[in-house]
Protein backbone atom coordinates (compact mmCIF):
# COMPACT_ATOMS: atom_id res chain seq x y z
CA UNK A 1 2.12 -53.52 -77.49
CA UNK A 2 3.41 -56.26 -80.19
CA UNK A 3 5.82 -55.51 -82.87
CA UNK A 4 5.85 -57.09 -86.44
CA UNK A 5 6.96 -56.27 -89.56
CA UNK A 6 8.22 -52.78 -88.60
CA UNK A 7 4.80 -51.80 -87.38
CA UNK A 8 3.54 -51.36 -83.78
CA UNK A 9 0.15 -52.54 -82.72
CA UNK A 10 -1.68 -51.57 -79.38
CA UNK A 11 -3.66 -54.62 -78.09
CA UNK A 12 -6.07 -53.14 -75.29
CA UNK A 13 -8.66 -55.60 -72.59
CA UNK A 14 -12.05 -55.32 -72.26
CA UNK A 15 -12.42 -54.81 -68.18
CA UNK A 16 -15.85 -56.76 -68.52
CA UNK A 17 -14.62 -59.93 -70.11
CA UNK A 18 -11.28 -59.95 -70.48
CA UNK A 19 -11.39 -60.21 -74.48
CA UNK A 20 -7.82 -58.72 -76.00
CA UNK A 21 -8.80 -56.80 -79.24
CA UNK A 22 -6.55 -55.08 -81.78
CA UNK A 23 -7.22 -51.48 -81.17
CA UNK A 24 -4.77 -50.40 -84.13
CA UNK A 25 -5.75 -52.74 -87.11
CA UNK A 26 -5.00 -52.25 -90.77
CA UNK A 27 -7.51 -51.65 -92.88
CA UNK A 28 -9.27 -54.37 -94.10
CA UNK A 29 -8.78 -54.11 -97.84
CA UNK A 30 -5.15 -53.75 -97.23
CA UNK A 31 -4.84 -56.94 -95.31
CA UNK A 32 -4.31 -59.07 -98.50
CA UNK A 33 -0.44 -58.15 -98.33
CA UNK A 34 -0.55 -59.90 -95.23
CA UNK A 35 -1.51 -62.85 -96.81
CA UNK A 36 1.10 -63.31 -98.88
CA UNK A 37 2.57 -66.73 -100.80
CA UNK A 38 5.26 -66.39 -97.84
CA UNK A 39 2.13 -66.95 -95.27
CA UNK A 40 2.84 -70.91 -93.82
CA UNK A 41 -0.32 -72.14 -93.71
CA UNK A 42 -1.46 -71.32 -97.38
CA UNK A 43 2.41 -72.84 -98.38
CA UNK A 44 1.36 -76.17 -96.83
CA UNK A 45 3.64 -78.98 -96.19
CA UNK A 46 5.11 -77.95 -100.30
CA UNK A 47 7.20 -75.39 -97.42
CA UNK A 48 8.98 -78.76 -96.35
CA UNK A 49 10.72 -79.88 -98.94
CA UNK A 50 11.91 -83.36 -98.63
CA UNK A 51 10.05 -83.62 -95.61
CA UNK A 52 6.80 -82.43 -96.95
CA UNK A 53 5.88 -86.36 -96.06
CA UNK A 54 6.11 -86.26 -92.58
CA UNK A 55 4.21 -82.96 -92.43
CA UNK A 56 1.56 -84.24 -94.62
CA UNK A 57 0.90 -87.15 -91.83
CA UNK A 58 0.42 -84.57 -88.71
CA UNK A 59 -1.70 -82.96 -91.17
CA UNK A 60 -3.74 -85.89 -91.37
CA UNK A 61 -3.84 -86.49 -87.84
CA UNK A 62 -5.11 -83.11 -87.13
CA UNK A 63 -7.95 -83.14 -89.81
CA UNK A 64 -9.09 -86.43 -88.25
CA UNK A 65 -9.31 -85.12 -83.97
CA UNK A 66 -11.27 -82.14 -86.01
CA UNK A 67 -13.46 -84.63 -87.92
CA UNK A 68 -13.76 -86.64 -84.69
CA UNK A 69 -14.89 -83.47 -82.84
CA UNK A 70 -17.70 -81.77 -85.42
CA UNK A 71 -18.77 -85.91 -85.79
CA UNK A 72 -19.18 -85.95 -81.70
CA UNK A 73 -22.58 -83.44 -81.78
CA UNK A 74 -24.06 -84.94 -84.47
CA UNK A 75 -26.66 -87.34 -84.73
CA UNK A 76 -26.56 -90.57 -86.41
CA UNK A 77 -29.06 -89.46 -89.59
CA UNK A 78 -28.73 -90.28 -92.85
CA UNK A 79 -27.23 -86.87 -94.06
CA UNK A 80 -25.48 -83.89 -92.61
CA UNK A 81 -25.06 -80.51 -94.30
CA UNK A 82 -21.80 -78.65 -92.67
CA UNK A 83 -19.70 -75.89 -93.75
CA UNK A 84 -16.46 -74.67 -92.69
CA UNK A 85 -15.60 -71.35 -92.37
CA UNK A 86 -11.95 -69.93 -93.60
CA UNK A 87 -11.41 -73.81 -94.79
CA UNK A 88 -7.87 -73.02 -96.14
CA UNK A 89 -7.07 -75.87 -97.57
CA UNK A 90 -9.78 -78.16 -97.25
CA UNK A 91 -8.25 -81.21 -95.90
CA UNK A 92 -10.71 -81.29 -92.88
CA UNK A 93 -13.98 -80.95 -95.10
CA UNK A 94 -12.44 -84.21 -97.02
CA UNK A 95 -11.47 -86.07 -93.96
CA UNK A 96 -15.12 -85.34 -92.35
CA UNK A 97 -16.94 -86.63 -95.57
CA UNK A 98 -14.53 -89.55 -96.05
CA UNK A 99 -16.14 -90.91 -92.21
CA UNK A 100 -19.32 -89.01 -92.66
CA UNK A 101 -22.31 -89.02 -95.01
CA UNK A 102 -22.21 -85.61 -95.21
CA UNK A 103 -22.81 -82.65 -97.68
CA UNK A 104 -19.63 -80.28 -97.12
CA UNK A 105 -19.49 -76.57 -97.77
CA UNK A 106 -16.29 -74.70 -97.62
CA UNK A 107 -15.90 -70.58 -97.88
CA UNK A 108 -12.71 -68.86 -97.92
CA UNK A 109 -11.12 -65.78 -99.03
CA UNK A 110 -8.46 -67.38 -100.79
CA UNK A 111 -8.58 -70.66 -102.83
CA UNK A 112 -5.87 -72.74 -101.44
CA UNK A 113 -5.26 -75.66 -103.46
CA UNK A 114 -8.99 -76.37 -104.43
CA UNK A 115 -7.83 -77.12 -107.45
CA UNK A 116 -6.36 -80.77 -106.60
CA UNK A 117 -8.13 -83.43 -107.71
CA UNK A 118 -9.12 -85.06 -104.13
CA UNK A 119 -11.09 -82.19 -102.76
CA UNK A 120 -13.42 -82.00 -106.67
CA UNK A 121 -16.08 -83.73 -103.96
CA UNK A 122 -16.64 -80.50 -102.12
CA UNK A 123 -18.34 -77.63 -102.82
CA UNK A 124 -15.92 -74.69 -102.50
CA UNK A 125 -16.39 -70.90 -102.23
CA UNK A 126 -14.07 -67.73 -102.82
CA UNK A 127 -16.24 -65.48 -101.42
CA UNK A 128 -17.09 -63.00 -98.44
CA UNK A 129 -19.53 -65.39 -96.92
CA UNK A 130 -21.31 -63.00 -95.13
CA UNK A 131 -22.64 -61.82 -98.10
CA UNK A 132 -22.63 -65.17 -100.42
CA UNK A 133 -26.34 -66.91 -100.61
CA UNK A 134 -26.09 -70.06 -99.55
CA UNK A 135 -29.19 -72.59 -100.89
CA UNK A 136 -29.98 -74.51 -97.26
CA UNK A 137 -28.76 -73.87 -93.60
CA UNK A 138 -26.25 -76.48 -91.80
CA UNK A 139 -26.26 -79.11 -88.91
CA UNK A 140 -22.80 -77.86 -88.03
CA UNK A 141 -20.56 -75.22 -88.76
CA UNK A 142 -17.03 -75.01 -87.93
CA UNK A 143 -14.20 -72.38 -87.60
CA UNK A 144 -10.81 -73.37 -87.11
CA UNK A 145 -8.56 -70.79 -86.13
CA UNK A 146 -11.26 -67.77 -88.01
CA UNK A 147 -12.74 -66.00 -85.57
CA UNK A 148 -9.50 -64.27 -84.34
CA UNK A 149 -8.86 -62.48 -87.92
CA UNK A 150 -12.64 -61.46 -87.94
CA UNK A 151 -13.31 -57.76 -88.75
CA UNK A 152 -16.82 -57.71 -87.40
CA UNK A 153 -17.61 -60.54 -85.01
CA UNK A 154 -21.33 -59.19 -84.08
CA UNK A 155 -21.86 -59.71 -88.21
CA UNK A 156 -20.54 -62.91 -88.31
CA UNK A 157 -22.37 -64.15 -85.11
CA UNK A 158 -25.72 -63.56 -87.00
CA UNK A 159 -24.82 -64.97 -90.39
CA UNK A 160 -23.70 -68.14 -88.24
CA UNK A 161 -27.39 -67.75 -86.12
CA UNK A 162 -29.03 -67.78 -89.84
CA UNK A 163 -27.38 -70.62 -91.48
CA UNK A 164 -27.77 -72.79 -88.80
CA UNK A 165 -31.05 -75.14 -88.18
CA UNK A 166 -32.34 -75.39 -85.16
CA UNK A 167 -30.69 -77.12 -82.52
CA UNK A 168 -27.10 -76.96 -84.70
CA UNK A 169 -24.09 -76.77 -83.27
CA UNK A 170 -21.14 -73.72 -84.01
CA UNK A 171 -17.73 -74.98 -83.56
CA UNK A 172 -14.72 -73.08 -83.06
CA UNK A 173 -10.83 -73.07 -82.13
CA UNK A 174 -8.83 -69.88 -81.58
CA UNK A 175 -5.85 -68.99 -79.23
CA UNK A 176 -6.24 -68.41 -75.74
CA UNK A 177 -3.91 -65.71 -74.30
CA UNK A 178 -4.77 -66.74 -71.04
CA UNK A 179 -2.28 -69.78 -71.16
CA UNK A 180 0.57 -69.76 -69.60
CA UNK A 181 2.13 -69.62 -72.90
CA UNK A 182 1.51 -66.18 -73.70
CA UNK A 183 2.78 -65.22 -70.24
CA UNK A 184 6.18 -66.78 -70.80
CA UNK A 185 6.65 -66.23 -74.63
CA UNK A 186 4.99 -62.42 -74.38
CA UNK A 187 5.48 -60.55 -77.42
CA UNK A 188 6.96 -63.52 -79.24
CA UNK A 189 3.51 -65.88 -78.39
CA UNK A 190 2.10 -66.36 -81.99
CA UNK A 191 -1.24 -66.08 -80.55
CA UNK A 192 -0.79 -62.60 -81.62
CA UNK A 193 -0.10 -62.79 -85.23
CA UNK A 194 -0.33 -59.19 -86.11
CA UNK A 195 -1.88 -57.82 -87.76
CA UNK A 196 -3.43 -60.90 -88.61
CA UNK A 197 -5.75 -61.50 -85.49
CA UNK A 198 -7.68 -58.57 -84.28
CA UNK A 199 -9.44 -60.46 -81.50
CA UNK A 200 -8.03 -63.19 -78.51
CA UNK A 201 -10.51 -64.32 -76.68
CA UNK A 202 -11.10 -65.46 -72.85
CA UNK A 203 -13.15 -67.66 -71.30
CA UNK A 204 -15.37 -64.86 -70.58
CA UNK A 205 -15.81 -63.45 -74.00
CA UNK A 206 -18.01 -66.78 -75.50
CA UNK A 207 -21.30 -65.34 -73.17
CA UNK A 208 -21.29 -61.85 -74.39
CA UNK A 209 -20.51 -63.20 -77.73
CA UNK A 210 -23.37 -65.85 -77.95
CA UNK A 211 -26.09 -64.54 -75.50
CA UNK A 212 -27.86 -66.83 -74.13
CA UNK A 213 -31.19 -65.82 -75.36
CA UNK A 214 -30.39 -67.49 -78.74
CA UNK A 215 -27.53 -69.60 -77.88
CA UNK A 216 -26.17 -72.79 -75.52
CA UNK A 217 -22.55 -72.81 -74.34
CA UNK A 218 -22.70 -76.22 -74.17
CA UNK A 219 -19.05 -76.97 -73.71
CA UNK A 220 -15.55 -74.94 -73.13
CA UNK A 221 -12.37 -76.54 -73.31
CA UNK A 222 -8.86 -75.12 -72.80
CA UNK A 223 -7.15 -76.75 -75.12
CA UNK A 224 -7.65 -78.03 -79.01
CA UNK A 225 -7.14 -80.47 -81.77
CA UNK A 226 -4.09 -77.77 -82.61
CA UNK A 227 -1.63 -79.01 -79.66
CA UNK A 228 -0.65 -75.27 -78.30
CA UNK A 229 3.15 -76.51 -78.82
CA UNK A 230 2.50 -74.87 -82.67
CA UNK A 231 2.36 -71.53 -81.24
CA UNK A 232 5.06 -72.23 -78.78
CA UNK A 233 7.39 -73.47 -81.68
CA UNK A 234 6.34 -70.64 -84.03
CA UNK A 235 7.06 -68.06 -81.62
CA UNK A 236 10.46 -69.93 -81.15
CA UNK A 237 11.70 -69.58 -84.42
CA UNK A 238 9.97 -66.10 -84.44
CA UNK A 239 12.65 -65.27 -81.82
CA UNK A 240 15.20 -66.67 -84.34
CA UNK A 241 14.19 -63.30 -87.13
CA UNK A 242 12.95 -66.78 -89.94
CA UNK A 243 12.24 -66.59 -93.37
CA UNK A 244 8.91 -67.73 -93.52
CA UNK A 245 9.71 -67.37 -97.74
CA UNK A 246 12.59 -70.01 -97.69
CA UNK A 247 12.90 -73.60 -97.72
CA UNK A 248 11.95 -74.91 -93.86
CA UNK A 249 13.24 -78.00 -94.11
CA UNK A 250 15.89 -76.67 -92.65
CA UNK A 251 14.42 -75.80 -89.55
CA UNK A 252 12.74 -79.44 -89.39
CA UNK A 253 14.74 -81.45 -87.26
CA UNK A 254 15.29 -78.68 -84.55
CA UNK A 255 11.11 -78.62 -84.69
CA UNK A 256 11.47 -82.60 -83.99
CA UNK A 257 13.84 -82.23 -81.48
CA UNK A 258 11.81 -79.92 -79.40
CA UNK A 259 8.67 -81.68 -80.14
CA UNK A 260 10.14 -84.78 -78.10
CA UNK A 261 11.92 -83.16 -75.74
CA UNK A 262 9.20 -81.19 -74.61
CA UNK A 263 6.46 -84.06 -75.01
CA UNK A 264 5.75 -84.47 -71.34
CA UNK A 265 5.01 -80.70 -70.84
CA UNK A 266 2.49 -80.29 -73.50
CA UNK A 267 0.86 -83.79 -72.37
CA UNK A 268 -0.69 -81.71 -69.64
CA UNK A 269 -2.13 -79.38 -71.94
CA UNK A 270 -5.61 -80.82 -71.24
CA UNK A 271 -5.28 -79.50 -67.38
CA UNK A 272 -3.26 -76.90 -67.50
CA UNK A 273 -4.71 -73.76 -70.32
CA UNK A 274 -1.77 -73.36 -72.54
CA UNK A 275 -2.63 -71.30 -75.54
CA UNK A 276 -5.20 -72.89 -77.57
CA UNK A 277 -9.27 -73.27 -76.75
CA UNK A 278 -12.34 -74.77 -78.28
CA UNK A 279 -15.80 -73.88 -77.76
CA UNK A 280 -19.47 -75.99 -78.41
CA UNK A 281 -22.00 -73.69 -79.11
CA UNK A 282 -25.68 -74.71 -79.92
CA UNK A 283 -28.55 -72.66 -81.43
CA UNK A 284 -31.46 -72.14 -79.13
């Protein structure tokens, strides 16, 4: 049971595959007020204040290990078609076509910043895009940190099936409760984000997910491009009753302080599951 914003929400576990679901959700048209301008990752690094610079630059970094990534199970032909689902703020769509020769598709329920003048290159969607009719199918689709706010997973398992050609390759990063992270942090780990995420997967939960009469699990890692020492310092100040509304900058050189002080933890975060997972899938 997790706590959050005077609500409590049961999480139960699937005895077959370990998969943690939300078994108390709101309802889905409600969620917007969940969403709110107070919600971190739609205020971007504007949150930062004077230090919306050095925020910016991690940004950057990120966007390019997640360009790296989709780029690694592609071939080298003259032009890709990818889209990425819940694309936020579409800084990884314009890092991928900046390295790529690539057509880039973005959907999301909520334009963030699409409006700025370096992402006019894309081709942008505010839409449910289960339901929006795209005009080709993809090489590669992506989902960074999606799948766990999904309201109907078997749905959005066949849309991916039908945009993707033959042979294309599905993407994704979400939180993995079965880091140790989660298992020191507990109710505080922001892998549970409710009512946000309905869904935390295990390592299980990618084979019933993706069968493998239609799909290749060609690779599962246990960690991400998102180092799991995010969640670990969001749960930290969660502990600390923030307002996610205010100005952080004032919170920014405690974050930098624990960043470097524990550095040579979260350096082992490729052998040791921590919080965070990405999975390669490929269309039979």
């Amino acid at each position: 049971m997790h706590a959050r914003d005077d609500a409590l929400y049961d999480f139960h576990r699937c005895r077959n595959c370990a998969t943690v679901f939300l078994a108390n959700p709101e309802d889905e048209e409600q969620l917007s007020r969940f969403y709110s301008s107070a919600y971190l990752p739609y205020r971007g690094s504007s949150a930062w204040g004077k230090f919306a610079k050095f925020v910016e630059n991690d940004d950057r970094k990120l966007n390019q290990r997640r360009s790296k990534r989709a780029a690694s199970v592609l071939d080298n032909k003259d032009r890709h078609r990818i889209l990425d689902i819940g694309c936020g703020k579409p800084d990884f769509l314009k890092t991928f076509t900046e390295k790529h020769n690539a057509k880039a598709v973005g959907v999301d329920f909520v334009a963030a910043n699409w409006e700025q003048p370096q992402f006019k290159q894309l081709e942008l969607h505010q839409c449910d895009w289960k339901t929006f009719a795209f005009d080709s199918t993809f090489d590669v689709i992506t989902a960074w940190h999606y799948l766990e706010h999904d309201y109907d997973l078997p749905s959005t398992v066949s849309k991916i099936y039908d945009l993707l050609k033959p042979g294309g390759y599905f993407i994704a990063e979400v939180p993995m409760h079965e880091g140790i992270l989660q298992q020191y942090q507990k109710q505080h780990w922001q892998g549970w984000h409710t009512p946000r995420h309905l869904t935390l997967f295990s390592k299980k939960s990618w084979s019933t997910l993706f069968p493998d009469t239609h799909w290749d699990i060609v690779e599962h890692q246990t960690h991400g491009t998102m180092s799991a020492f995010t969640l670990w310092w969001l749960g930290h100040r969660e502990t600390k009753a923030t307002d996610w509304k205010g100005d952080m900058s004032k919170y920014f050189w405690g974050l930098v302080f624990w960043k470097v002080m524990l550095a040579p933890f979260f350096l082992l975060e490729k052998v040791i599951p921590m919080g965070v997972q990405t999975v390669i899938i490929r269309k039979k």
